[in-house]
Protein backbone atom coordinates (compact mmCIF):
# COMPACT_ATOMS: atom_id res chain seq x y z
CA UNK A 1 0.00 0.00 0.00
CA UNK A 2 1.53 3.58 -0.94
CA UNK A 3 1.31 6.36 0.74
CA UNK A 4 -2.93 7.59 1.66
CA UNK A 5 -2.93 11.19 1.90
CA UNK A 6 -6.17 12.54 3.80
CA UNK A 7 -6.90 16.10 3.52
CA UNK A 8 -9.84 18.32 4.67
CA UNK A 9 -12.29 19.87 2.15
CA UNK A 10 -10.05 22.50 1.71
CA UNK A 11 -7.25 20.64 0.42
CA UNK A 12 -5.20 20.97 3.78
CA UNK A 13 -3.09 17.82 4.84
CA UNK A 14 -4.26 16.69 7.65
CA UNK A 15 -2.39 13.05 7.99
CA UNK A 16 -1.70 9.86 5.91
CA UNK A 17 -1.80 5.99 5.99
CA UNK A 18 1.20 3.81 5.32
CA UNK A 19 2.16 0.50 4.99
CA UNK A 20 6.05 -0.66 4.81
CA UNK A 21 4.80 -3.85 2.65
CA UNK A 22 6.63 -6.22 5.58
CA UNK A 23 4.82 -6.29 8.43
CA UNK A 24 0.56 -6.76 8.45
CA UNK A 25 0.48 -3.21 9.81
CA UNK A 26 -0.88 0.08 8.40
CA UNK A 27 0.68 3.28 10.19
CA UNK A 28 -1.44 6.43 10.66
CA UNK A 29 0.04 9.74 11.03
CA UNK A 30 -0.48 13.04 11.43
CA UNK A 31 0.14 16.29 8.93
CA UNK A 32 3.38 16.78 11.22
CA UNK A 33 4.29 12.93 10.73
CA UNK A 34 3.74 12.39 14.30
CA UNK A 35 2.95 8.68 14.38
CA UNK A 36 -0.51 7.97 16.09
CA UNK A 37 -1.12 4.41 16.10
CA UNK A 38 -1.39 1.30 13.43
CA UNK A 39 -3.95 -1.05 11.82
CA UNK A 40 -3.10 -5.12 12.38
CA UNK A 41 -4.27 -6.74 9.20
CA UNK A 42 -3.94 -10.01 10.53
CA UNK A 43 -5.22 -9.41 14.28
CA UNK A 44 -8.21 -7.07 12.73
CA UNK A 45 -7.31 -4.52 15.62
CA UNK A 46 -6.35 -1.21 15.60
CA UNK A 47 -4.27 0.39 18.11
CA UNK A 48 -3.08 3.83 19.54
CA UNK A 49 0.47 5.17 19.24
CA UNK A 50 0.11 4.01 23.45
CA UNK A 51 -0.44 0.48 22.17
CA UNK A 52 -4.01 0.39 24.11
CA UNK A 53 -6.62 -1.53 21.92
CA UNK A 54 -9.06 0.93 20.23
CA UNK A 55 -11.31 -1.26 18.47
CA UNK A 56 -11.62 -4.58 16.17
CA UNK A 57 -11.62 -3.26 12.75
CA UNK A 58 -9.86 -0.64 11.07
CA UNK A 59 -11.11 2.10 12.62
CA UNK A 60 -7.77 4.39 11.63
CA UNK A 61 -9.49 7.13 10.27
CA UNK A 62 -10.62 8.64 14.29
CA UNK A 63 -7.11 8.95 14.88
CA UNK A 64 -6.51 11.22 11.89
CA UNK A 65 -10.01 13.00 12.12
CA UNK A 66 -10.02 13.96 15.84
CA UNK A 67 -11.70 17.50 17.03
């Protein structure tokens, strides 16, 4: 998977999805690069940059979108 830019409406960067291609793992970070948690493909989990389970399923996108 290459790199998933997510912007706003207004075109504005707000953070990105990445896979290395390796591991089972897609990383989310933020506009600054800041990494704020992962996706485990194989586990169905995703997880904060903490490591503390949010959720089964991919659910990356509410660590990108948050207020």
């Amino acid at each position: 998977m290459p790199r998933e830019i997510v912007r706003d409406r207004a075109g504005k960067v707000l953070g990105w999805y990445e896979s290395n291609g390796v591991s089972s793992r897609i990383d989310a970070r933020d506009a600054s690069g800041r990494w704020l948690g992962y996706y485990d493909k194989k586990l169905n989990e995703t997880r904060n940059a903490a490591g503390r389970l949010l959720a089964k399923g991919n659910v990356l996108p509410s660590l990108i979108f948050r207020p």
